[in-house]
PDB file of N, CA and C in Angstrom:
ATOM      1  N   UNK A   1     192.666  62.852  87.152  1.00  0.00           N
ATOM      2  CA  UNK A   1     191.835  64.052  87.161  1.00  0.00           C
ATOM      3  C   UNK A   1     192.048  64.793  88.486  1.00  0.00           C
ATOM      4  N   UNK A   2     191.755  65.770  88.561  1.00  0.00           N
ATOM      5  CA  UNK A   2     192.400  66.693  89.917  1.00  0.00           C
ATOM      6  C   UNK A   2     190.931  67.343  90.387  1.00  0.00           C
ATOM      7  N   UNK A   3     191.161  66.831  91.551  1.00  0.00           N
ATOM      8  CA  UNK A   3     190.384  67.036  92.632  1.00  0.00           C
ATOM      9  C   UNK A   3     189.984  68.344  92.745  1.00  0.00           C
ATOM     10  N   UNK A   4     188.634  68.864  92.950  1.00  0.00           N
ATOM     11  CA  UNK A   4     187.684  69.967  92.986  1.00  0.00           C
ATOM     12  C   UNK A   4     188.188  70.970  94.336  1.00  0.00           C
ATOM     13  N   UNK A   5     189.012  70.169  95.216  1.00  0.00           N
ATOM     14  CA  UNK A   5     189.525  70.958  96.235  1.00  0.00           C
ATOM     15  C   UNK A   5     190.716  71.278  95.788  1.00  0.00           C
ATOM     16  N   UNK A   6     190.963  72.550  96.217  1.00  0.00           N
ATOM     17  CA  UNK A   6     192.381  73.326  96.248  1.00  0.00           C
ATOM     18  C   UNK A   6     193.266  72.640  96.487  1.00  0.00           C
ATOM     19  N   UNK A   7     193.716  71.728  97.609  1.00  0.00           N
ATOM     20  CA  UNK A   7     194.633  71.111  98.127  1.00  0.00           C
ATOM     21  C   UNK A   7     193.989  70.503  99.035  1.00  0.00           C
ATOM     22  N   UNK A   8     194.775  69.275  99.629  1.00  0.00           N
ATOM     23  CA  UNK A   8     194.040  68.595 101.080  1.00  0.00           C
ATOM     24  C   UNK A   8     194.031  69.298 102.325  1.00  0.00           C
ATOM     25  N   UNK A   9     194.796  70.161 102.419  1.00  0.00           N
ATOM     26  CA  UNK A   9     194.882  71.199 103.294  1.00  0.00           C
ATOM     27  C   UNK A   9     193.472  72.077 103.853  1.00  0.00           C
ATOM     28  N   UNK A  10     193.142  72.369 102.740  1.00  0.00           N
ATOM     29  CA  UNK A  10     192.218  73.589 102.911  1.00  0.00           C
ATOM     30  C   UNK A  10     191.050  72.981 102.487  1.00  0.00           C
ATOM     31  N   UNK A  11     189.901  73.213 102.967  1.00  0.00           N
ATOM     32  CA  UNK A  11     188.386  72.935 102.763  1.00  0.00           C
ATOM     33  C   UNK A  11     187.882  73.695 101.905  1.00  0.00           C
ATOM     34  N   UNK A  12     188.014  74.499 100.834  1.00  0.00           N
ATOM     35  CA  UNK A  12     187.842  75.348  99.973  1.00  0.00           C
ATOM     36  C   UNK A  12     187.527  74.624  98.402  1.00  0.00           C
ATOM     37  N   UNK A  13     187.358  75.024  97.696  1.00  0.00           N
ATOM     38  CA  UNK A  13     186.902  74.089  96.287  1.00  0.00           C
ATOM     39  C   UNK A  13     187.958  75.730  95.729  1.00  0.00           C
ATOM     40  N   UNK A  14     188.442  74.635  94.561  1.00  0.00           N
ATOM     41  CA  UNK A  14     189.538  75.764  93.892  1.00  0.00           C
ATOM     42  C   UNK A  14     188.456  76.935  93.137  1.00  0.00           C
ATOM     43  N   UNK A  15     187.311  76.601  92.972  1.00  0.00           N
ATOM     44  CA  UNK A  15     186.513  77.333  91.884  1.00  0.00           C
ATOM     45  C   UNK A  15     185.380  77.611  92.705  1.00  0.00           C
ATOM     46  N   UNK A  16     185.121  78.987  92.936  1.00  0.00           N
ATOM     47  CA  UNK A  16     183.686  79.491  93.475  1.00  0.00           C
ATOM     48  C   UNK A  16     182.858  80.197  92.943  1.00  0.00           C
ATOM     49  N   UNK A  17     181.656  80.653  92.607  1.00  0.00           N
ATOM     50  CA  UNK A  17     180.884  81.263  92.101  1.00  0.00           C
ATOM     51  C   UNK A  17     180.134  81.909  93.242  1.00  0.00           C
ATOM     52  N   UNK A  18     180.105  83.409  93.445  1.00  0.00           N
ATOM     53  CA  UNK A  18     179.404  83.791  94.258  1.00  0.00           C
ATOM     54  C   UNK A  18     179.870  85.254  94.606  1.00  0.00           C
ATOM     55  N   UNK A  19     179.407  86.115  95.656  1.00  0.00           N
ATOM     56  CA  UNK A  19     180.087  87.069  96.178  1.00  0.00           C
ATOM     57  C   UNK A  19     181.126  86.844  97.413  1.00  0.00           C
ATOM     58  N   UNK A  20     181.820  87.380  97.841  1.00  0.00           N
ATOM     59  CA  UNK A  20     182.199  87.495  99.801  1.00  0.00           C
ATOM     60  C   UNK A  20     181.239  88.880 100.143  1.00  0.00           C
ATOM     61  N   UNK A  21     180.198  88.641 101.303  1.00  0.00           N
ATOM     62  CA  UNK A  21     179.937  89.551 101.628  1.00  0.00           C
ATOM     63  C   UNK A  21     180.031  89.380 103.232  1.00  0.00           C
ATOM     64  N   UNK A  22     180.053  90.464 104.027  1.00  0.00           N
ATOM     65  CA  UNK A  22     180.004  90.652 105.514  1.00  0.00           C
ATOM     66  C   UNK A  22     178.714  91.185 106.137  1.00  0.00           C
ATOM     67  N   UNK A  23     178.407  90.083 106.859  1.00  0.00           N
ATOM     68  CA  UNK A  23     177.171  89.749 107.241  1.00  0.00           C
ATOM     69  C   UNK A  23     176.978  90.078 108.944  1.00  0.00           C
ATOM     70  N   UNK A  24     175.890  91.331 109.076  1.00  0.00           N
ATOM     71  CA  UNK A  24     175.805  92.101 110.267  1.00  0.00           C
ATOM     72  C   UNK A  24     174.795  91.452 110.969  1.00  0.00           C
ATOM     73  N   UNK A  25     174.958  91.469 112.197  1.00  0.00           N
ATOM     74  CA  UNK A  25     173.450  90.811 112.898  1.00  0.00           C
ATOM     75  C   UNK A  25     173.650  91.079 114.095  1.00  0.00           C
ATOM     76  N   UNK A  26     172.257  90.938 115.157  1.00  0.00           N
ATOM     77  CA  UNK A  26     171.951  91.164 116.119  1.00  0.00           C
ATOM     78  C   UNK A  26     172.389  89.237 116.813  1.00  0.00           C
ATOM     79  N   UNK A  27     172.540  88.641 118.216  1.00  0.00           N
ATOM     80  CA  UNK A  27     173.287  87.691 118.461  1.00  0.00           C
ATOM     81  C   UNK A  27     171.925  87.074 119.186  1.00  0.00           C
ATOM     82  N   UNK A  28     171.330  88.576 119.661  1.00  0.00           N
ATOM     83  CA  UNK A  28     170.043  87.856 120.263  1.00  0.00           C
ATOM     84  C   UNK A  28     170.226  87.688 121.922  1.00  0.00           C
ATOM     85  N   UNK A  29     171.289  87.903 122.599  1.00  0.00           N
ATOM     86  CA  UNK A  29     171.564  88.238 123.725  1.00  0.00           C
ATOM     87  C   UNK A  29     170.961  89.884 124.502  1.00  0.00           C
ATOM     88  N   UNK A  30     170.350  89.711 125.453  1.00  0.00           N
ATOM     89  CA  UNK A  30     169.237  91.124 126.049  1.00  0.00           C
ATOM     90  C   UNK A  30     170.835  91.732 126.315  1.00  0.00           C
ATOM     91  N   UNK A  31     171.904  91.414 126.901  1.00  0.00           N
ATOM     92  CA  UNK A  31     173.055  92.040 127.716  1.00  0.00           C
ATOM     93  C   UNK A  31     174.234  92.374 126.909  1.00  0.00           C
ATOM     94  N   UNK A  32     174.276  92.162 125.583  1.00  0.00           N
ATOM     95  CA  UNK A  32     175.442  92.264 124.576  1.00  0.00           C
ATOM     96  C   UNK A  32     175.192  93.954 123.825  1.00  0.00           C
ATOM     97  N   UNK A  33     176.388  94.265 123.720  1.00  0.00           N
ATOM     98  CA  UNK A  33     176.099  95.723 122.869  1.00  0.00           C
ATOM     99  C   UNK A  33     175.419  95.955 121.989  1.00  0.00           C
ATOM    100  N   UNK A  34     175.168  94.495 121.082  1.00  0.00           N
ATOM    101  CA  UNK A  34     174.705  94.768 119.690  1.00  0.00           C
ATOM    102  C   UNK A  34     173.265  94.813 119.928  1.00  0.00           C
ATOM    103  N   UNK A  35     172.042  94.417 121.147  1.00  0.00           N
ATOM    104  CA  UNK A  35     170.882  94.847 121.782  1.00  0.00           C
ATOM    105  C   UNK A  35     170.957  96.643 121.889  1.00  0.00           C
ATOM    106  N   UNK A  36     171.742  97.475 122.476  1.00  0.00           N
ATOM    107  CA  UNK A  36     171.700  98.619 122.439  1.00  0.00           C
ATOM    108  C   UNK A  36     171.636  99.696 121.673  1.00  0.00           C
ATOM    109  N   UNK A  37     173.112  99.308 121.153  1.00  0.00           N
ATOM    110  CA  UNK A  37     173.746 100.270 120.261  1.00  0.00           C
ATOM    111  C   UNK A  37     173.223  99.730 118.638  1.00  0.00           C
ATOM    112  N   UNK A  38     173.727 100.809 117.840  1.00  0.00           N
ATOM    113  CA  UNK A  38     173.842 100.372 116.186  1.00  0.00           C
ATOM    114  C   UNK A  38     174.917  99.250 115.824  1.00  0.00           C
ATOM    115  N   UNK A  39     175.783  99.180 116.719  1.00  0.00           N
ATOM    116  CA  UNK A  39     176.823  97.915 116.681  1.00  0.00           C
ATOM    117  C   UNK A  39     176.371  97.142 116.290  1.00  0.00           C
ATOM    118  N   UNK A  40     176.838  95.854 115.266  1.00  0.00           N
ATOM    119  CA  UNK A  40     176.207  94.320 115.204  1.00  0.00           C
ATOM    120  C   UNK A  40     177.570  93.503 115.207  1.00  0.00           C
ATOM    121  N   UNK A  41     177.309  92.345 115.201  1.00  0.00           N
ATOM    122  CA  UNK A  41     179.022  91.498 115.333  1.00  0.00           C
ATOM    123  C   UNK A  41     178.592  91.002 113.314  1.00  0.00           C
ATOM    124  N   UNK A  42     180.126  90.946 113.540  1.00  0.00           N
ATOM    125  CA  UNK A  42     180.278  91.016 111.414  1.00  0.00           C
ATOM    126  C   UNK A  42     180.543  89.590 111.816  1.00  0.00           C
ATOM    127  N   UNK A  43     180.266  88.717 110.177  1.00  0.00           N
ATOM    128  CA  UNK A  43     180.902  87.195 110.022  1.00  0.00           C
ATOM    129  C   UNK A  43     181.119  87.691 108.765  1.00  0.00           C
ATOM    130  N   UNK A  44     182.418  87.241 107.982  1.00  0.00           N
ATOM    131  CA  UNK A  44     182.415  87.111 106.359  1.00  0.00           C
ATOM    132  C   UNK A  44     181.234  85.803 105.958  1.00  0.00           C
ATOM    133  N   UNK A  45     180.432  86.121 104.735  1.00  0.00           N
ATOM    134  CA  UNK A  45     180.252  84.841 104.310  1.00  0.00           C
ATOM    135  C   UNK A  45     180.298  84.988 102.933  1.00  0.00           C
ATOM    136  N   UNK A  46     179.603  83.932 102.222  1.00  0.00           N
ATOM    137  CA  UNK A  46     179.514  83.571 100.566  1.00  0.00           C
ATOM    138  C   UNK A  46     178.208  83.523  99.810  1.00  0.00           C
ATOM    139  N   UNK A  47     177.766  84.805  99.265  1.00  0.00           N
ATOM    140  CA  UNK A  47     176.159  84.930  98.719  1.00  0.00           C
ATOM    141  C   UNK A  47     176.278  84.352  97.701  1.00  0.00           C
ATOM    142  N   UNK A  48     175.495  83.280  97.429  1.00  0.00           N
ATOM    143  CA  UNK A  48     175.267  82.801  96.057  1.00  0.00           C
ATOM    144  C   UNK A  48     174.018  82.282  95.899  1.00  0.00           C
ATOM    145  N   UNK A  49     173.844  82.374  94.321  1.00  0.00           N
ATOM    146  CA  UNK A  49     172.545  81.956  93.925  1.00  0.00           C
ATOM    147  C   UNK A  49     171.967  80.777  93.295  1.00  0.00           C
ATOM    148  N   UNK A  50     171.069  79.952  93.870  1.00  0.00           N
ATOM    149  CA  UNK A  50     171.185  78.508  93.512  1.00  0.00           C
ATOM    150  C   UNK A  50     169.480  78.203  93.232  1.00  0.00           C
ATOM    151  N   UNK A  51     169.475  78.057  91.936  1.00  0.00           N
ATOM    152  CA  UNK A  51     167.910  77.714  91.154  1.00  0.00           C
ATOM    153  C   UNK A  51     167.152  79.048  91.876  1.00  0.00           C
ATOM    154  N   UNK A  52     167.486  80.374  91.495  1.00  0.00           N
ATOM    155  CA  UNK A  52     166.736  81.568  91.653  1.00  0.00           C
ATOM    156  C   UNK A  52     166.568  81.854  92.960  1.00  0.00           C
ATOM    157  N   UNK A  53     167.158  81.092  94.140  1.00  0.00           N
ATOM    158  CA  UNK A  53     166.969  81.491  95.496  1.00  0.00           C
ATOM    159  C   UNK A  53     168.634  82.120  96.155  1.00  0.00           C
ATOM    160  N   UNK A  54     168.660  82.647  96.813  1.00  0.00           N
ATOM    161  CA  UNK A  54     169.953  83.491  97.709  1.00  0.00           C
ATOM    162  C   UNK A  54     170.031  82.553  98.671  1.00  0.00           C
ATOM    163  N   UNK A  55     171.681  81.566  98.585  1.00  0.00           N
ATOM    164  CA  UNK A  55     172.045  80.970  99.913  1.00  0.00           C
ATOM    165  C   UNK A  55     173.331  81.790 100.260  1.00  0.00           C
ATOM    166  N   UNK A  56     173.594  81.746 101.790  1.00  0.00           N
ATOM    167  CA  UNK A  56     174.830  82.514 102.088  1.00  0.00           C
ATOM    168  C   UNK A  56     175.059  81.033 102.800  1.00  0.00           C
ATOM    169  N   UNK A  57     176.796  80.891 102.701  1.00  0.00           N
ATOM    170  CA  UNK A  57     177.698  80.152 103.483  1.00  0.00           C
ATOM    171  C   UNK A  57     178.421  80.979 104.406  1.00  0.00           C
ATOM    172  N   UNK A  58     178.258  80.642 105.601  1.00  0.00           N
ATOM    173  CA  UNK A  58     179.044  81.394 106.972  1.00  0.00           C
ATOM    174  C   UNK A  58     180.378  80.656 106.804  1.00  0.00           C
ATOM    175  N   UNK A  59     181.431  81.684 106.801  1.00  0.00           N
ATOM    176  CA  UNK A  59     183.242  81.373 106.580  1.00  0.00           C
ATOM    177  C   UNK A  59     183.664  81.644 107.840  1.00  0.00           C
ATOM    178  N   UNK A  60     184.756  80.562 108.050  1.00  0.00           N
ATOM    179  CA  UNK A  60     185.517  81.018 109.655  1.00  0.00           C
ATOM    180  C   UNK A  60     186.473  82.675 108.447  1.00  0.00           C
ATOM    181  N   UNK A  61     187.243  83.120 109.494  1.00  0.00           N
ATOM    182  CA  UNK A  61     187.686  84.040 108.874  1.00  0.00           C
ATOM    183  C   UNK A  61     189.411  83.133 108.456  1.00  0.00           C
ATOM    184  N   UNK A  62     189.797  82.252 108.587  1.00  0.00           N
ATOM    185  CA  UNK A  62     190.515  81.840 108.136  1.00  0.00           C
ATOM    186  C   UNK A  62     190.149  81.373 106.811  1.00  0.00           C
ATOM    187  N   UNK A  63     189.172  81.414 106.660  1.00  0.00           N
ATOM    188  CA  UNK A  63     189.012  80.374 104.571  1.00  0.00           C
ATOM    189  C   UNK A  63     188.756  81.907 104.016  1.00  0.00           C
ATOM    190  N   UNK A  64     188.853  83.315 104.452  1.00  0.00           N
ATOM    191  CA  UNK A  64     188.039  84.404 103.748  1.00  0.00           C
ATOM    192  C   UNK A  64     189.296  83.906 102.600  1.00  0.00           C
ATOM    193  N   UNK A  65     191.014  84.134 102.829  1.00  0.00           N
ATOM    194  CA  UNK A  65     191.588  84.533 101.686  1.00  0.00           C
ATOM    195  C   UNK A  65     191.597  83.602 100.225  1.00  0.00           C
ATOM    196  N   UNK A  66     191.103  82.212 100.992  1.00  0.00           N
ATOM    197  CA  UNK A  66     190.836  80.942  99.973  1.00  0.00           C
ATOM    198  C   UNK A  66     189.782  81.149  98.978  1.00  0.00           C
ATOM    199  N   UNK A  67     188.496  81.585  99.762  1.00  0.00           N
ATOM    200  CA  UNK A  67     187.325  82.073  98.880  1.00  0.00           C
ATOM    201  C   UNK A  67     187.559  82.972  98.134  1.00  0.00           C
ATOM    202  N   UNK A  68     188.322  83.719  98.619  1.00  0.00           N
ATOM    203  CA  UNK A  68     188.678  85.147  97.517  1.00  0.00           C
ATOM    204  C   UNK A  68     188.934  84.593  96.713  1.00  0.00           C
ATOM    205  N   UNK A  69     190.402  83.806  96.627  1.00  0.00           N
ATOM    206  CA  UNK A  69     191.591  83.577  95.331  1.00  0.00           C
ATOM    207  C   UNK A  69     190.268  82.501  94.520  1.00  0.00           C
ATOM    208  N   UNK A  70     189.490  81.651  95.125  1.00  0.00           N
ATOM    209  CA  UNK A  70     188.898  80.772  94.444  1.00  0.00           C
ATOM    210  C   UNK A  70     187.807  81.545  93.682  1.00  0.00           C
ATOM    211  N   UNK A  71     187.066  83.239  93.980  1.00  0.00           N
ATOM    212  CA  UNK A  71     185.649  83.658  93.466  1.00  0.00           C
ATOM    213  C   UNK A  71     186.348  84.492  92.382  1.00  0.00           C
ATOM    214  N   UNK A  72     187.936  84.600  92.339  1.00  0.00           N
ATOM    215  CA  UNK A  72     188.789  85.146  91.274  1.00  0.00           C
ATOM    216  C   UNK A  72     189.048  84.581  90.515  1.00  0.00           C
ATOM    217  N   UNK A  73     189.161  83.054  90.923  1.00  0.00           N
ATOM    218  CA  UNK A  73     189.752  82.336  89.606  1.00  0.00           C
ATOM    219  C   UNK A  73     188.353  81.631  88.701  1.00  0.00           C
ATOM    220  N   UNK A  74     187.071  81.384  89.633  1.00  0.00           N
ATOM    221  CA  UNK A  74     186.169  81.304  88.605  1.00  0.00           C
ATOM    222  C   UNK A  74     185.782  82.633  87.978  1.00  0.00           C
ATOM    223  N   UNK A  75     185.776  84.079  88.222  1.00  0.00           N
ATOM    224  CA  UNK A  75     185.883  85.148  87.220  1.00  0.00           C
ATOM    225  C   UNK A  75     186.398  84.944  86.058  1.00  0.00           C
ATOM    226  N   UNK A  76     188.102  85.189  86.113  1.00  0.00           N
ATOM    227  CA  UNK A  76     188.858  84.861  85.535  1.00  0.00           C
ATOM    228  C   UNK A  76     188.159  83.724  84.323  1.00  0.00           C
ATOM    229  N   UNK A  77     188.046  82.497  84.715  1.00  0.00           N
ATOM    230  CA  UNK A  77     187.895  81.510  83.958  1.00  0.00           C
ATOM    231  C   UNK A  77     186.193  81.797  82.924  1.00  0.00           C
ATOM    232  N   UNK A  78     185.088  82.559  83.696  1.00  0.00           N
ATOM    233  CA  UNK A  78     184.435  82.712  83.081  1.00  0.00           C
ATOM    234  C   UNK A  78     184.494  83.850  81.855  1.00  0.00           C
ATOM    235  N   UNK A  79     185.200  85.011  82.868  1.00  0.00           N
ATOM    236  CA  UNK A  79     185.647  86.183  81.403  1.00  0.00           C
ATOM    237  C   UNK A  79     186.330  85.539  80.256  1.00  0.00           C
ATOM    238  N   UNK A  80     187.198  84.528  80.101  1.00  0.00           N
ATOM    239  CA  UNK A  80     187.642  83.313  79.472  1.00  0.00           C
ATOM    240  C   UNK A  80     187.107  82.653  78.309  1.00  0.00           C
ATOM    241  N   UNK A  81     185.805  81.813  79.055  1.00  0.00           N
ATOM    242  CA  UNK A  81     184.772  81.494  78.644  1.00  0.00           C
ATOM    243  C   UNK A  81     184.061  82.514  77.502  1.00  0.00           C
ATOM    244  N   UNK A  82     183.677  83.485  78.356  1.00  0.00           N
ATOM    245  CA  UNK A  82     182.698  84.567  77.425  1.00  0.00           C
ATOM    246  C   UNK A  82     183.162  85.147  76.406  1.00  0.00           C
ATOM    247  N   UNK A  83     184.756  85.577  76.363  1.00  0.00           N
ATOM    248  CA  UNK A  83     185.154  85.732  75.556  1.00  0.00           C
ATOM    249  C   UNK A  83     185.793  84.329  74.302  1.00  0.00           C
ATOM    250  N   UNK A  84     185.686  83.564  74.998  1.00  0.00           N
ATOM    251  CA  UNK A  84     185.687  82.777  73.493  1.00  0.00           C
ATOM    252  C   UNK A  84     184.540  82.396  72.945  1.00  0.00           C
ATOM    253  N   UNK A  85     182.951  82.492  73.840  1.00  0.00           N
ATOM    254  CA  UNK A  85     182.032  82.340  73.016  1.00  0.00           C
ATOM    255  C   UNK A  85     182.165  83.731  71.844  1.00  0.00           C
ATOM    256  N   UNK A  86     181.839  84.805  72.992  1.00  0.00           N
ATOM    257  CA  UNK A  86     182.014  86.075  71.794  1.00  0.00           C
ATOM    258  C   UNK A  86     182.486  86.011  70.260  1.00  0.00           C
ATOM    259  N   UNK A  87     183.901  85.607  70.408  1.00  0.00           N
ATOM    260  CA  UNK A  87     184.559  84.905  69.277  1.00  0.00           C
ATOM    261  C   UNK A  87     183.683  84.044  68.037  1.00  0.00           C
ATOM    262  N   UNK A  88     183.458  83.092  68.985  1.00  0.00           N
ATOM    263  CA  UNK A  88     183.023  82.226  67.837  1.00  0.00           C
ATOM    264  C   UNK A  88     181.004  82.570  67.710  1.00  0.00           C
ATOM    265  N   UNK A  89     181.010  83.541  68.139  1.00  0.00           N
ATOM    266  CA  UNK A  89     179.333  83.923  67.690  1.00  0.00           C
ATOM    267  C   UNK A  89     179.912  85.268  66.499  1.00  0.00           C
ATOM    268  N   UNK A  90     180.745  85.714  66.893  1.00  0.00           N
ATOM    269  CA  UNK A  90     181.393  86.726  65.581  1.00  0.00           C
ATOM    270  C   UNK A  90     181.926  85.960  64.126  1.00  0.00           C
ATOM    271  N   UNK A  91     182.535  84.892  64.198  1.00  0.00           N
ATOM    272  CA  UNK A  91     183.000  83.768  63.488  1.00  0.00           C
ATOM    273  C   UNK A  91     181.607  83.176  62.354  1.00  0.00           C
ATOM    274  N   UNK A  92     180.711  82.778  63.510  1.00  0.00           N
ATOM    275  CA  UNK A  92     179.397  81.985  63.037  1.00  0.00           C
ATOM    276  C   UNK A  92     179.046  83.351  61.613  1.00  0.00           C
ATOM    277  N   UNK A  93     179.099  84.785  62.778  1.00  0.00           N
ATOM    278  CA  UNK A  93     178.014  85.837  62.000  1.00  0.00           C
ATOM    279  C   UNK A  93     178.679  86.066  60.603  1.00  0.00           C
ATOM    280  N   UNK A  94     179.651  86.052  60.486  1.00  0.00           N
ATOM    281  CA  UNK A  94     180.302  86.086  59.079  1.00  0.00           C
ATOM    282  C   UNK A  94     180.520  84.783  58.081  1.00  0.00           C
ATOM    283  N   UNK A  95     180.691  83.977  58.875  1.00  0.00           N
ATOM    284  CA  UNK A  95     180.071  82.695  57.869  1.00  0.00           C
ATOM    285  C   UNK A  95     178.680  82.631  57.138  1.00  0.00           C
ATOM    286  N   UNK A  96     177.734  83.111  57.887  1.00  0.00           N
ATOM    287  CA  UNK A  96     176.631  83.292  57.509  1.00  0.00           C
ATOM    288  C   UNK A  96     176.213  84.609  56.482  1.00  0.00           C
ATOM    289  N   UNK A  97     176.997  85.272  56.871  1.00  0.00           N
ATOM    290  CA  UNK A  97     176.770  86.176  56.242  1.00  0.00           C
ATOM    291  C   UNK A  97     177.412  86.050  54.710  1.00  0.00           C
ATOM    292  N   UNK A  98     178.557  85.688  54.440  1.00  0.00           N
ATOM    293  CA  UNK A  98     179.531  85.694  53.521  1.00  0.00           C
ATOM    294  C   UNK A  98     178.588  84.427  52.442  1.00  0.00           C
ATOM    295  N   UNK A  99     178.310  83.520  53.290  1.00  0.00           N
ATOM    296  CA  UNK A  99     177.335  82.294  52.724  1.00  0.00           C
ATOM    297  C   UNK A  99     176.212  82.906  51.963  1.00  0.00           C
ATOM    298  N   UNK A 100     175.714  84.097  52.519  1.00  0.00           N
ATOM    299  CA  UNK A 100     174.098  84.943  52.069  1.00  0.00           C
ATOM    300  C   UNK A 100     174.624  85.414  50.773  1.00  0.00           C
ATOM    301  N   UNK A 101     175.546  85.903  51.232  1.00  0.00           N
ATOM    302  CA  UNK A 101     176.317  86.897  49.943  1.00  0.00           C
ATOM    303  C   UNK A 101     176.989  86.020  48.748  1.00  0.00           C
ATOM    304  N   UNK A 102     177.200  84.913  48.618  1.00  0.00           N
ATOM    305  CA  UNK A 102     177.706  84.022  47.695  1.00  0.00           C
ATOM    306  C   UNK A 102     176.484  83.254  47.038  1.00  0.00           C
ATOM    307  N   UNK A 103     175.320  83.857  48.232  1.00  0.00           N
ATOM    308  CA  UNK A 103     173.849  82.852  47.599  1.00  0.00           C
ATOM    309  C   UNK A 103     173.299  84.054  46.707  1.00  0.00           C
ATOM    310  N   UNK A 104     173.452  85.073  47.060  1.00  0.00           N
ATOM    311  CA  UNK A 104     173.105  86.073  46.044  1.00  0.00           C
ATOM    312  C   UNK A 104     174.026  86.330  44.783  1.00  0.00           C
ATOM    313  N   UNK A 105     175.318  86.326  44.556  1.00  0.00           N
ATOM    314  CA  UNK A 105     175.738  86.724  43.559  1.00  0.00           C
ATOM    315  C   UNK A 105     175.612  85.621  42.608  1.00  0.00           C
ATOM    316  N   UNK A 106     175.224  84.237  42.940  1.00  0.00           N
ATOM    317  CA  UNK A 106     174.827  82.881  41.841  1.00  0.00           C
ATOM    318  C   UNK A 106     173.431  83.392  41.056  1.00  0.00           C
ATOM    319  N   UNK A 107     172.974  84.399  41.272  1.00  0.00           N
ATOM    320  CA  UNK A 107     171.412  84.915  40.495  1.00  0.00           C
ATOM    321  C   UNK A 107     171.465  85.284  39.643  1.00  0.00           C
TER     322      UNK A 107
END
């Protein structure tokens, strides 16, 4: 069975669910620009939602391109997904239906 990580290389899980968003903040230093100005220092991180609450994961900026390819390939895999439920809920509706219609013409 193959391991939930990408490779041993990288600390990344091949499959992510979530956004990348870039996350602004004040550092909390009285002497730093981001006290003055509208400036804030950016971090990439990972918004996701876990039992109805918002957690973010702080990313060095080296894992941003890993998280990407990984919040693409669980897309990917879920548009996948949805479309083969789609399928077979279209499948079900005409079985049922065709079934109604064969229960009526026995009258």
């Amino acid at each position: 069975m193959m391991s939930p990580m990408a490779s041993s290389k990288t600390r990344v899980p091949r499959m992510l669910r979530g956004s990348l968003v870039t996350l602004r903040r004040r550092c909390g230093k009285p002497n730093c620009h981001c006290a003055t100005t509208v400036q804030r220092h950016e971090a990439p991180a990972l918004s996701y939602s876990d039992h109805g609450r918002t957690r973010v994961v702080m990313l060095a900026e080296s894992d941003v391109a890993a998280v990407t390819a990984a919040l693409e390939r669980y897309r990917a895999a879920k548009a996948e997904l949805d479309e083969q439920a789609s399928t077979g809920l279209a499948a079900l509706s005409e079985q049922v239906a065709a079934d109604r219609a064969n229960r009526h013409k026995g009258r």
